[in-house]
Protein backbone atom coordinates (compact mmCIF):
# COMPACT_ATOMS: atom_id res chain seq x y z
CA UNK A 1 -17.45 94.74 48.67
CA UNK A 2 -14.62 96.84 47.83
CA UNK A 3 -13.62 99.71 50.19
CA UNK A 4 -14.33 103.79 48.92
CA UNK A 5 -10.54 104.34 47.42
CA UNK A 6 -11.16 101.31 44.72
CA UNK A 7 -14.45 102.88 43.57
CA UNK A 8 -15.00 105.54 40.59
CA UNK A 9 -16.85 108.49 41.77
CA UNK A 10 -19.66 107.92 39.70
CA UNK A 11 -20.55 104.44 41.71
CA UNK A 12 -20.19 105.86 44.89
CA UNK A 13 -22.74 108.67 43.95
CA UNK A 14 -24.53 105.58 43.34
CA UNK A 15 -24.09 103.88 45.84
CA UNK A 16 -24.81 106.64 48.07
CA UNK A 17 -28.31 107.11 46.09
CA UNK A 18 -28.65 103.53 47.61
CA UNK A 19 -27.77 103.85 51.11
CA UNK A 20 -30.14 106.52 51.44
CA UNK A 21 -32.99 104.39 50.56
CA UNK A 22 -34.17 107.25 47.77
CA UNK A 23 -37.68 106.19 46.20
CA UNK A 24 -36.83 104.65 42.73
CA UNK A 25 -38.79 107.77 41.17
CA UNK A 26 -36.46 109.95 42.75
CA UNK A 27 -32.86 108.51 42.35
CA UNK A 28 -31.90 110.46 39.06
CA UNK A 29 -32.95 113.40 41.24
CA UNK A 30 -30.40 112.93 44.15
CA UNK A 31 -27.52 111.52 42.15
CA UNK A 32 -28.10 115.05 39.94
CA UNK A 33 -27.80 116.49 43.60
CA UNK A 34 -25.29 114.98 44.84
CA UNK A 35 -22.91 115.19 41.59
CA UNK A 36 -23.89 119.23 41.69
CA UNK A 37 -22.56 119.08 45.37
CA UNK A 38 -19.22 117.13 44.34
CA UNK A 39 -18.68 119.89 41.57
CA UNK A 40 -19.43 123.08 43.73
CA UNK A 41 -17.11 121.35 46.59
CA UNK A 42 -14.59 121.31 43.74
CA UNK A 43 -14.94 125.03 42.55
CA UNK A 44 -14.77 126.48 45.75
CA UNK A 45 -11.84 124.97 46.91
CA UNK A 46 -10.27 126.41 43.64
CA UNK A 47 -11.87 130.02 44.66
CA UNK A 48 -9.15 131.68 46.66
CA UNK A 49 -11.80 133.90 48.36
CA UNK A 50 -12.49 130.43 50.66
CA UNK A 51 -9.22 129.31 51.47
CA UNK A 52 -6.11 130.96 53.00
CA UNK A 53 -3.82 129.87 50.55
CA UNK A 54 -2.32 132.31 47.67
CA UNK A 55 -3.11 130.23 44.96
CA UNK A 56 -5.46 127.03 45.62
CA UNK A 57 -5.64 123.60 43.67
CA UNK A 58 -8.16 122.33 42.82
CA UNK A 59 -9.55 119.20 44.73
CA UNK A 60 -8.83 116.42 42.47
CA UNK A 61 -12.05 113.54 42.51
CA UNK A 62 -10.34 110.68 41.80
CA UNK A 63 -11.80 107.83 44.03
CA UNK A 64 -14.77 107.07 46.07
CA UNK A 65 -13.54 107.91 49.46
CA UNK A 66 -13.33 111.64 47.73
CA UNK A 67 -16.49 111.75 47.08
CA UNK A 68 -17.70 110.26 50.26
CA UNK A 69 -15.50 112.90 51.70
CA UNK A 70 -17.28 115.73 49.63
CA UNK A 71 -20.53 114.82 49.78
């Protein structure tokens, strides 16, 4: 198995769904959860109201191991 920086986001939201054990009726539900909580963890560390720097980046989800980090 590879480790979180080789895998696309998308698969580790997956594989998260997994790891969890979700019921199968339920695993659209979570990865919709969990992909909201990836994207609000991305706007608000654009939002300069909830960092201390003058003008924030946004986080840039390129890899698993963000995601993982994120979520």
């Amino acid at each position: 198995m590879a480790n979180a920086v080789g895998i696309s986001p998308p698969a580790m939201i997956n594989r998260i769904v997994h790891r969890e054990a979700t019921p199968t009726g339920a695993e659209l539900a979570r990865v919709a959860v969990l992909a909201q909580k990836v994207r609000t963890a991305i706007e608000n560390s654009a939002d300069p109201k909830t960092t201390d720097q003058p003008d924030p980046k946004p986080i840039v989800v390129s890899s698993g191991a963000d995601v993982d980090r994120l979520v």
